[in-house]
C-alpha atoms as a PDB file:
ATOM      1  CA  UNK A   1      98.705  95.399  97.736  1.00  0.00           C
ATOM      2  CA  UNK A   2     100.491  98.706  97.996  1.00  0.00           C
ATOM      3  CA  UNK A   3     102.857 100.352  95.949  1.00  0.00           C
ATOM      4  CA  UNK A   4     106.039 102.385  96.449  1.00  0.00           C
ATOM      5  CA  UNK A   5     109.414 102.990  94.891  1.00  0.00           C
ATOM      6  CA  UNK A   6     111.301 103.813  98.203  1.00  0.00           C
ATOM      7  CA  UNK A   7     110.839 103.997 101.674  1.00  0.00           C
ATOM      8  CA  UNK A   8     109.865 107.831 102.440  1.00  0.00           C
ATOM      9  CA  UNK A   9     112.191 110.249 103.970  1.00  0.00           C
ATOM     10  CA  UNK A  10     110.314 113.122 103.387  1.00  0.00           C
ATOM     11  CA  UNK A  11     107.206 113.304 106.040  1.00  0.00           C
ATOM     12  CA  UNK A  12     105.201 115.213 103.103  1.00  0.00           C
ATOM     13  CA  UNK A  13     106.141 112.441 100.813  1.00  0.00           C
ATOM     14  CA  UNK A  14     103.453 109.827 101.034  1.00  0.00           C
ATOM     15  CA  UNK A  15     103.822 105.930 100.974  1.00  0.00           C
ATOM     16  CA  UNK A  16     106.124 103.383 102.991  1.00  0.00           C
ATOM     17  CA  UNK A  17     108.948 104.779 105.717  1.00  0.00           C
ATOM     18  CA  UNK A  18     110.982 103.830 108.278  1.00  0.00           C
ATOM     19  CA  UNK A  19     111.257 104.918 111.955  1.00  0.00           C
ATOM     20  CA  UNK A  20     112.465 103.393 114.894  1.00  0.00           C
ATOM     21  CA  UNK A  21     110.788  99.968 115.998  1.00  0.00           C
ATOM     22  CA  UNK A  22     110.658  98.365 118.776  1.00  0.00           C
ATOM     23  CA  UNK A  23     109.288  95.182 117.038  1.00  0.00           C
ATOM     24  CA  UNK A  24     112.425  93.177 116.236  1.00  0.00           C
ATOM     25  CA  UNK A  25     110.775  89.930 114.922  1.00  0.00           C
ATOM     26  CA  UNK A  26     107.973  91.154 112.498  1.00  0.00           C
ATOM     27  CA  UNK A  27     106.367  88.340 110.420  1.00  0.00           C
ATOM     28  CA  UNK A  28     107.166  87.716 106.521  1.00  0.00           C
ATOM     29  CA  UNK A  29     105.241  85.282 104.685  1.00  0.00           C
ATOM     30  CA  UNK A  30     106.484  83.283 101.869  1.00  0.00           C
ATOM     31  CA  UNK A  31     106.863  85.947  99.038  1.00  0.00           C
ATOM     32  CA  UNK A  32     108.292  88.951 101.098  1.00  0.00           C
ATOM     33  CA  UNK A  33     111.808  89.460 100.799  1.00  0.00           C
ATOM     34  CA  UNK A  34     114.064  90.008 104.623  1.00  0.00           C
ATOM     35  CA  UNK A  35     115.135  93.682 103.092  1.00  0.00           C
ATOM     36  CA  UNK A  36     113.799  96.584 102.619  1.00  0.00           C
ATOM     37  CA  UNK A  37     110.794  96.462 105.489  1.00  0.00           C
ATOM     38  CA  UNK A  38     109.379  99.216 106.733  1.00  0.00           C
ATOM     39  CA  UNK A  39     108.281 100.579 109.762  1.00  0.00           C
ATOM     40  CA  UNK A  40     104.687 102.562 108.874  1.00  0.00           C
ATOM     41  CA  UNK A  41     103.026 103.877 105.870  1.00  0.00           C
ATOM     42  CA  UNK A  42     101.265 107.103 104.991  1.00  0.00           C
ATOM     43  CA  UNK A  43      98.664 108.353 103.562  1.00  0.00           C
ATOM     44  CA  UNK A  44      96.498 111.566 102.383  1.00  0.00           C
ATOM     45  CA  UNK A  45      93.809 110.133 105.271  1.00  0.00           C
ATOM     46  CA  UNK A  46      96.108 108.652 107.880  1.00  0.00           C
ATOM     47  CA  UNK A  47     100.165 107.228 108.953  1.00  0.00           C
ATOM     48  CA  UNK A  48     100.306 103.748 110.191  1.00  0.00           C
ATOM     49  CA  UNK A  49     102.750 103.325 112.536  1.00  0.00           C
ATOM     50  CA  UNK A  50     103.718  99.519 113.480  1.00  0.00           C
ATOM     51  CA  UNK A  51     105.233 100.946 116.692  1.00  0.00           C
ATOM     52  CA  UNK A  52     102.283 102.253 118.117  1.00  0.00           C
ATOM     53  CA  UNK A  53      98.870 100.876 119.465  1.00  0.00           C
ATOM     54  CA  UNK A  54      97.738 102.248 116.003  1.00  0.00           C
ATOM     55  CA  UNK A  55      98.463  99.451 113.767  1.00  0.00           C
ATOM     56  CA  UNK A  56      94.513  98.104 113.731  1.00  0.00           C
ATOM     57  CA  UNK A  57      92.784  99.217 110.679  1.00  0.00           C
ATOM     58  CA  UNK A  58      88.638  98.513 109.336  1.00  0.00           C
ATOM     59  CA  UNK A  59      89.036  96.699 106.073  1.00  0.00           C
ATOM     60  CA  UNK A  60      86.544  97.848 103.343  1.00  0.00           C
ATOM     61  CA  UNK A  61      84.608  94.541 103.805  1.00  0.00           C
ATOM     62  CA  UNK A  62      84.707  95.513 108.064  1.00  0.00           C
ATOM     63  CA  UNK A  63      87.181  92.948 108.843  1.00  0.00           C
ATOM     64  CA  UNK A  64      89.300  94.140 111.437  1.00  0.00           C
ATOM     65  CA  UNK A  65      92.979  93.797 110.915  1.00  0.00           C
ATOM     66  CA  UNK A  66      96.360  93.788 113.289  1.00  0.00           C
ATOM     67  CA  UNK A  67      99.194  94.909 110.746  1.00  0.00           C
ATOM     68  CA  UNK A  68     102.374  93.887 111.764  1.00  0.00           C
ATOM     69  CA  UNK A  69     104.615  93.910 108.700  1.00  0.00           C
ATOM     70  CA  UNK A  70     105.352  96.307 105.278  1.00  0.00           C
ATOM     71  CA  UNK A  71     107.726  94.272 103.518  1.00  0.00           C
ATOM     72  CA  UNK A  72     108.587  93.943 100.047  1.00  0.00           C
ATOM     73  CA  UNK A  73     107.566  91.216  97.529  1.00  0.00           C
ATOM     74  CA  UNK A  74     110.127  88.693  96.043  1.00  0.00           C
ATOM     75  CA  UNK A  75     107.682  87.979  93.042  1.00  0.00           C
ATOM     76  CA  UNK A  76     107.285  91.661  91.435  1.00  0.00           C
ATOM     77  CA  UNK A  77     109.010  94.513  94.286  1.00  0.00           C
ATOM     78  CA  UNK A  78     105.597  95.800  95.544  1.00  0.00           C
ATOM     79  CA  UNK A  79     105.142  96.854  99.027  1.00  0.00           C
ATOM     80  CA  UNK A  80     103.002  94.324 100.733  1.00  0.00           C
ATOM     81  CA  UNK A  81     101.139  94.875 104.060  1.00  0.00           C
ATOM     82  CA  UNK A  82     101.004  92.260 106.271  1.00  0.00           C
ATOM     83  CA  UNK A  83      98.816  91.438 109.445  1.00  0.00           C
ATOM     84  CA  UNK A  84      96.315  89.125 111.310  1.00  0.00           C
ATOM     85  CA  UNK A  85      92.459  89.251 111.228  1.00  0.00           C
ATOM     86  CA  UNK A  86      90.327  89.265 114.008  1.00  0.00           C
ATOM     87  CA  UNK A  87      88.105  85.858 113.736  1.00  0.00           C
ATOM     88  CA  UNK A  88      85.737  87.301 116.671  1.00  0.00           C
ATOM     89  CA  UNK A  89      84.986  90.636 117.451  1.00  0.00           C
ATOM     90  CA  UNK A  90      82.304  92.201 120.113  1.00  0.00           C
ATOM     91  CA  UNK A  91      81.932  95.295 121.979  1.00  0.00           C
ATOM     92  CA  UNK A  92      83.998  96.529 124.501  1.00  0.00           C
ATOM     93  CA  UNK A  93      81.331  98.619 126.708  1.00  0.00           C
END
Protein backbone atom coordinates (compact mmCIF):
# COMPACT_ATOMS: atom_id res chain seq x y z
CA UNK A 1 0.00 0.00 0.00
CA UNK A 2 1.04 3.49 -0.96
CA UNK A 3 0.91 6.61 0.71
CA UNK A 4 0.05 10.21 -0.18
CA UNK A 5 -1.60 13.28 1.25
CA UNK A 6 -2.89 14.72 -2.13
CA UNK A 7 -3.02 14.02 -5.56
CA UNK A 8 0.21 15.80 -7.17
CA UNK A 9 0.04 18.90 -9.16
CA UNK A 10 3.46 19.57 -9.26
CA UNK A 11 5.28 17.08 -11.93
CA UNK A 12 8.51 17.34 -9.52
CA UNK A 13 6.30 16.47 -6.66
CA UNK A 14 6.29 12.73 -6.34
CA UNK A 15 3.31 10.36 -5.41
CA UNK A 16 -0.42 10.01 -6.78
CA UNK A 17 -1.85 12.61 -9.71
CA UNK A 18 -4.36 13.07 -11.96
CA UNK A 19 -4.41 13.48 -15.79
CA UNK A 20 -6.81 12.90 -18.30
CA UNK A 21 -8.24 9.21 -18.64
CA UNK A 22 -9.75 7.64 -21.00
CA UNK A 23 -10.74 4.74 -18.62
CA UNK A 24 -14.18 5.76 -17.35
CA UNK A 25 -15.10 2.56 -15.38
CA UNK A 26 -11.89 1.71 -13.32
CA UNK A 27 -12.40 -1.06 -10.70
CA UNK A 28 -12.73 -0.35 -6.75
CA UNK A 29 -12.80 -3.12 -4.45
CA UNK A 30 -14.59 -3.18 -1.24
CA UNK A 31 -12.50 -0.69 0.94
CA UNK A 32 -11.73 2.08 -1.72
CA UNK A 33 -13.75 5.00 -1.48
CA UNK A 34 -15.57 6.46 -5.30
CA UNK A 35 -13.48 9.94 -4.60
CA UNK A 36 -10.44 11.00 -4.80
CA UNK A 37 -8.93 8.34 -7.62
CA UNK A 38 -6.23 9.01 -9.46
CA UNK A 39 -5.02 8.71 -12.73
CA UNK A 40 -0.99 7.58 -12.36
CA UNK A 41 1.59 7.70 -9.74
CA UNK A 42 5.22 8.74 -9.62
CA UNK A 43 8.14 7.91 -8.54
CA UNK A 44 12.09 8.69 -8.14
CA UNK A 45 12.45 5.36 -10.68
CA UNK A 46 9.38 5.65 -12.86
CA UNK A 47 5.40 7.46 -13.53
CA UNK A 48 2.64 5.03 -13.97
CA UNK A 49 0.26 6.18 -16.13
CA UNK A 50 -3.24 4.16 -16.19
CA UNK A 51 -3.83 5.76 -19.62
CA UNK A 52 -1.12 4.32 -21.34
CA UNK A 53 0.05 0.73 -22.40
CA UNK A 54 2.38 1.33 -19.34
CA UNK A 55 0.30 0.28 -16.53
CA UNK A 56 2.09 -3.48 -16.26
CA UNK A 57 4.58 -3.54 -13.55
CA UNK A 58 7.18 -6.82 -12.15
CA UNK A 59 6.19 -7.29 -8.56
CA UNK A 60 9.18 -7.92 -6.19
CA UNK A 61 8.12 -11.63 -5.93
CA UNK A 62 8.01 -11.50 -10.30
CA UNK A 63 4.37 -11.56 -10.46
CA UNK A 64 3.30 -9.60 -13.22
CA UNK A 65 0.60 -7.10 -12.58
CA UNK A 66 -2.14 -5.00 -14.85
CA UNK A 67 -2.89 -1.83 -12.57
CA UNK A 68 -5.98 -0.38 -13.29
CA UNK A 69 -6.99 1.69 -10.28
CA UNK A 70 -5.24 4.34 -7.46
CA UNK A 71 -8.01 4.93 -5.26
CA UNK A 72 -8.25 5.82 -1.79
CA UNK A 73 -9.03 3.60 1.25
CA UNK A 74 -12.32 3.95 3.30
CA UNK A 75 -10.62 2.13 6.35
CA UNK A 76 -7.49 4.56 7.09
CA UNK A 77 -7.17 7.33 3.71
CA UNK A 78 -4.11 5.56 2.15
CA UNK A 79 -3.65 5.45 -1.49
CA UNK A 80 -4.23 1.95 -2.62
CA UNK A 81 -3.12 0.50 -6.02
CA UNK A 82 -5.24 -1.68 -7.60
CA UNK A 83 -4.84 -4.27 -10.54
CA UNK A 84 -5.05 -7.91 -11.89
CA UNK A 85 -2.28 -10.60 -11.89
CA UNK A 86 -1.27 -12.52 -14.64
CA UNK A 87 -2.08 -16.39 -13.65
CA UNK A 88 0.08 -17.55 -16.87
CA UNK A 89 2.81 -15.94 -18.37
CA UNK A 90 5.31 -17.20 -21.35
CA UNK A 91 7.42 -15.64 -23.86
CA UNK A 92 6.43 -13.67 -26.56
CA UNK A 93 9.37 -14.50 -29.22
Amino acid sequence: MLQSEQPVHNPNVLGPFNSQCKLKNRPLTLDAANKPQFTGWKTKQFILKLNNCDNCVKMKNNDIVVIENIATSKLDGNDIIIGRKYDKLSDFF
